[in-house]
C-alpha atoms as a PDB file:
ATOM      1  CA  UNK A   1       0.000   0.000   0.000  1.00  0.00           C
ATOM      2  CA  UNK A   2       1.196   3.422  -1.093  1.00  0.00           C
ATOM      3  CA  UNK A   3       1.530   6.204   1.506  1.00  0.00           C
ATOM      4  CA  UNK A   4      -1.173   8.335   0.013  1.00  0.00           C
ATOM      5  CA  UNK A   5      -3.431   5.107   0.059  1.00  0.00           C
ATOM      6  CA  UNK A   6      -3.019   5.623   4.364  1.00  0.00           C
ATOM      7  CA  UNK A   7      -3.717   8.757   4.427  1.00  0.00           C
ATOM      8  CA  UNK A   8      -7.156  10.052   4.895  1.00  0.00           C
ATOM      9  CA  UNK A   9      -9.465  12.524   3.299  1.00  0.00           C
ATOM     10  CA  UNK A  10      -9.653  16.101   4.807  1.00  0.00           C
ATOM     11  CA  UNK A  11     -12.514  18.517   4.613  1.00  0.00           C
ATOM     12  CA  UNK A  12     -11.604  20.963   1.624  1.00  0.00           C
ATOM     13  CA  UNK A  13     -13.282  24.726   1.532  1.00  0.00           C
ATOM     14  CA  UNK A  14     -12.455  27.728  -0.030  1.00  0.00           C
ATOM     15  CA  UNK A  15      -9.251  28.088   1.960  1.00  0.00           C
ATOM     16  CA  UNK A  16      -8.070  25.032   1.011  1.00  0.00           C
ATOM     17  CA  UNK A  17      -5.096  25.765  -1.047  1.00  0.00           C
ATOM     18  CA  UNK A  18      -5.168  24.547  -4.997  1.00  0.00           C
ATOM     19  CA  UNK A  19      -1.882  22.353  -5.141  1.00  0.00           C
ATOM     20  CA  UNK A  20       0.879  23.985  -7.487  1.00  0.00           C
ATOM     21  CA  UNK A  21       1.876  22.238 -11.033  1.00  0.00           C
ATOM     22  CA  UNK A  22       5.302  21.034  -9.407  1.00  0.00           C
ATOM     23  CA  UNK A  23       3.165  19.661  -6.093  1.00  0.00           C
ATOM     24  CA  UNK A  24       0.941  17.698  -8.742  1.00  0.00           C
ATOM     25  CA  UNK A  25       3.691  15.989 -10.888  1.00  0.00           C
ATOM     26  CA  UNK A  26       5.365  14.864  -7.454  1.00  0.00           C
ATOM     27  CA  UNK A  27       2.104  13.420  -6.419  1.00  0.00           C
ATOM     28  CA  UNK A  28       1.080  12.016  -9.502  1.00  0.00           C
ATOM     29  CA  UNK A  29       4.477   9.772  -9.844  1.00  0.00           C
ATOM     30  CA  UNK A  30       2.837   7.720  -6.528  1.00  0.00           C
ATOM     31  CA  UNK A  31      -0.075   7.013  -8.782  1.00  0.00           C
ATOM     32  CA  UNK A  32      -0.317   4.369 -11.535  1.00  0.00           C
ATOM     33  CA  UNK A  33      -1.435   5.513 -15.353  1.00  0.00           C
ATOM     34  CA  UNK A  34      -3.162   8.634 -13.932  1.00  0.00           C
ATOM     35  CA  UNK A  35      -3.030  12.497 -15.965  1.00  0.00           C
ATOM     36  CA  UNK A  36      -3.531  15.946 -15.083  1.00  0.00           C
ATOM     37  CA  UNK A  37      -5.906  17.788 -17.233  1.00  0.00           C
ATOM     38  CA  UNK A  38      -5.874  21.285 -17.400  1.00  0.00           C
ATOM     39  CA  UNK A  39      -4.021  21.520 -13.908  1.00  0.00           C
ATOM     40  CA  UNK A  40      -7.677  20.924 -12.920  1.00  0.00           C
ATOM     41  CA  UNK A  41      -8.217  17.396 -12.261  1.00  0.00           C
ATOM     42  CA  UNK A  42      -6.314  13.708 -12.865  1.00  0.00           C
ATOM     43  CA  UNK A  43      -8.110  10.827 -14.747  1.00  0.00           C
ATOM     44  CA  UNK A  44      -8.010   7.655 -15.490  1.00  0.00           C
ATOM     45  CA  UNK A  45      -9.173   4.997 -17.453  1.00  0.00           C
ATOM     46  CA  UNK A  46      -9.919   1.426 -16.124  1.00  0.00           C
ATOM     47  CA  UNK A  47     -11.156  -1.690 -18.811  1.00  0.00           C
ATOM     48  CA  UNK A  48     -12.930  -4.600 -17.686  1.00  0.00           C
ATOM     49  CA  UNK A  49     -13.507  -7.799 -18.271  1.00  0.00           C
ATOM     50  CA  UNK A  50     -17.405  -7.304 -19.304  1.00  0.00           C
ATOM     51  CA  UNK A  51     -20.478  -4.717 -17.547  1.00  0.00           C
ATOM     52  CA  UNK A  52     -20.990  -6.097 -14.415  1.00  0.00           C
ATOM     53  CA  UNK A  53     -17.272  -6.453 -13.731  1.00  0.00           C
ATOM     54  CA  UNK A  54     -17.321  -2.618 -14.411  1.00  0.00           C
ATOM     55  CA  UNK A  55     -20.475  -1.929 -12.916  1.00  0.00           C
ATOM     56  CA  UNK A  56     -18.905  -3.821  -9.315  1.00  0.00           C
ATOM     57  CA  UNK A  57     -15.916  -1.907  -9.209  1.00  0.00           C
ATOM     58  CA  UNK A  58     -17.510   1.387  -9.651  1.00  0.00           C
ATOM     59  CA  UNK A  59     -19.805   0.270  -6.468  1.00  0.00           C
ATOM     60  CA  UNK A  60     -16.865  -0.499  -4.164  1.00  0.00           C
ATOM     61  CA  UNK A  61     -15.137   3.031  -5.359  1.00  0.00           C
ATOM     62  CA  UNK A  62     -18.134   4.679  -4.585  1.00  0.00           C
ATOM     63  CA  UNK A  63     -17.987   2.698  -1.456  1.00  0.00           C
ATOM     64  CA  UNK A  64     -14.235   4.177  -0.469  1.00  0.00           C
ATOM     65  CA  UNK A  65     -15.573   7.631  -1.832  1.00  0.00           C
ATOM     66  CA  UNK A  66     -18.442   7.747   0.603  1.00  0.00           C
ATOM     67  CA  UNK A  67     -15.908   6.772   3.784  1.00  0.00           C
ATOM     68  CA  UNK A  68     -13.534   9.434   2.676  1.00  0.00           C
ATOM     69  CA  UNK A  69     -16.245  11.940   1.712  1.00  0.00           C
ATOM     70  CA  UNK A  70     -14.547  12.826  -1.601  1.00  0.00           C
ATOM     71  CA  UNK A  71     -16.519  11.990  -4.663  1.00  0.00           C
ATOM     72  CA  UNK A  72     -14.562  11.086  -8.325  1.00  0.00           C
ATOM     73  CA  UNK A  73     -17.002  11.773 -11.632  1.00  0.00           C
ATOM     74  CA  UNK A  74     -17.277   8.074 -12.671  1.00  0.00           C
ATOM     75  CA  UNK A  75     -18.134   7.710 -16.264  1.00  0.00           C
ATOM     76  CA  UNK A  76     -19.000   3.575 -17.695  1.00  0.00           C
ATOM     77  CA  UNK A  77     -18.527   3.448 -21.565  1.00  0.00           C
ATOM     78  CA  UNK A  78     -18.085   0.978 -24.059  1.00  0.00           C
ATOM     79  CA  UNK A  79     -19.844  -1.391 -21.754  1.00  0.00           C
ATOM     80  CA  UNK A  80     -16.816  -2.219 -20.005  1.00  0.00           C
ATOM     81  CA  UNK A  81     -14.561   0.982 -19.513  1.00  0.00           C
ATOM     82  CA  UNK A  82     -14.541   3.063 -16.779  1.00  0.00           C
ATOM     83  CA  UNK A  83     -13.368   6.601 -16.568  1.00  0.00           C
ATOM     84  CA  UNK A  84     -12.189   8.399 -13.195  1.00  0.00           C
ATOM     85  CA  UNK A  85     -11.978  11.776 -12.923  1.00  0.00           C
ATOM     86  CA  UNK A  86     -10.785  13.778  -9.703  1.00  0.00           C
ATOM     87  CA  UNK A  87     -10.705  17.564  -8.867  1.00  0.00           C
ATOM     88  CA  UNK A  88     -11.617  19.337  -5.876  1.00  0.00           C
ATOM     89  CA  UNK A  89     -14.537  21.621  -7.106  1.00  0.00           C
ATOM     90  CA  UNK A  90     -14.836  23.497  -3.764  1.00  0.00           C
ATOM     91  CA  UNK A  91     -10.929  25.154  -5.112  1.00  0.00           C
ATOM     92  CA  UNK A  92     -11.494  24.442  -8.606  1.00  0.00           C
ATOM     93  CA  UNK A  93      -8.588  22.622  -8.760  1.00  0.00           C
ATOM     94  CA  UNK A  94      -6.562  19.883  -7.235  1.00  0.00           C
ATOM     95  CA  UNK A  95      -5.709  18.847  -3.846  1.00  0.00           C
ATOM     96  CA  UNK A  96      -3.939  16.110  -1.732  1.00  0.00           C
ATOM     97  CA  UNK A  97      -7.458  14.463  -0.973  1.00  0.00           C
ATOM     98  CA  UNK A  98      -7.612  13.808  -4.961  1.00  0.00           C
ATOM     99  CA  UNK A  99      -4.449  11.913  -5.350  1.00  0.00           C
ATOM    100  CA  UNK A 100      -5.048  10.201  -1.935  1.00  0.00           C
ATOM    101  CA  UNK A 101      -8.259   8.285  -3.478  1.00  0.00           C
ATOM    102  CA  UNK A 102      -6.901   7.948  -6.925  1.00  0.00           C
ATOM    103  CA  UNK A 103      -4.064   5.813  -4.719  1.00  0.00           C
ATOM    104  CA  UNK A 104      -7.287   4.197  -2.577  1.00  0.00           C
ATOM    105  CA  UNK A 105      -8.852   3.415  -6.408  1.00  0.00           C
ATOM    106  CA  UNK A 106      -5.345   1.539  -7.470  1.00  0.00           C
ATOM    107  CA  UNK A 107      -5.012  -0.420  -4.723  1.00  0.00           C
ATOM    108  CA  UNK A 108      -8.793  -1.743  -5.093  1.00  0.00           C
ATOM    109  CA  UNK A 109      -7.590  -2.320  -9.096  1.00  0.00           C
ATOM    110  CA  UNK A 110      -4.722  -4.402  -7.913  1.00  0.00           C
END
């Protein structure tokens, strides 16, 4: 288990500082496959073995995302692709809390 897959989740507001471009790239090397778009948000795409395979692993993601109250946009496509995309949209940007549960959502993919 990664180090950002221990940490925990922290209430983000207004004051929450965006993390920088550098802070970002650091973060994102702790991650496996993931991208920054637009300095905005990192995404991922995960392919499956058929629907409900898809459809099961989205559950227990949304699952981790409800403990950690941080939620990812989930997209299912192709019938068995799914596409995770993280930003904090209370800074418009990114934070720690988005890289920790892209790490929670590769350990689950492991």
């Amino acid at each position: 288990m990664t180090d950002l897959a221990r940490k925990k989740c922290v209430p983000c507001e207004d004051k929450t500082g965006k993390l920088g471009t550098n802070q970002s790239v650091e973060l994102l090397e702790e991650l496996d496959h993931w991208k920054i778009i637009d300095d905005k948000a990192i995404e991922k795409t995960l392919q499956f073995k058929d629907f409900a395979s898809a459809l099961s692993f989205v559950n227990k993601v949304g699952e981790i995302a409800e403990k950690e109250n941080h939620h990812p946009d989930i997209a299912i496509f192709n019938w068995n692709k799914v596409k995770f995309t993280l930003s904090t949209h209370a800074i418009d940007g990114l934070s720690e809390n988005d890289f920790i549960l892209a790490a929670k959502i590769d350990e689950l993919a492991r």
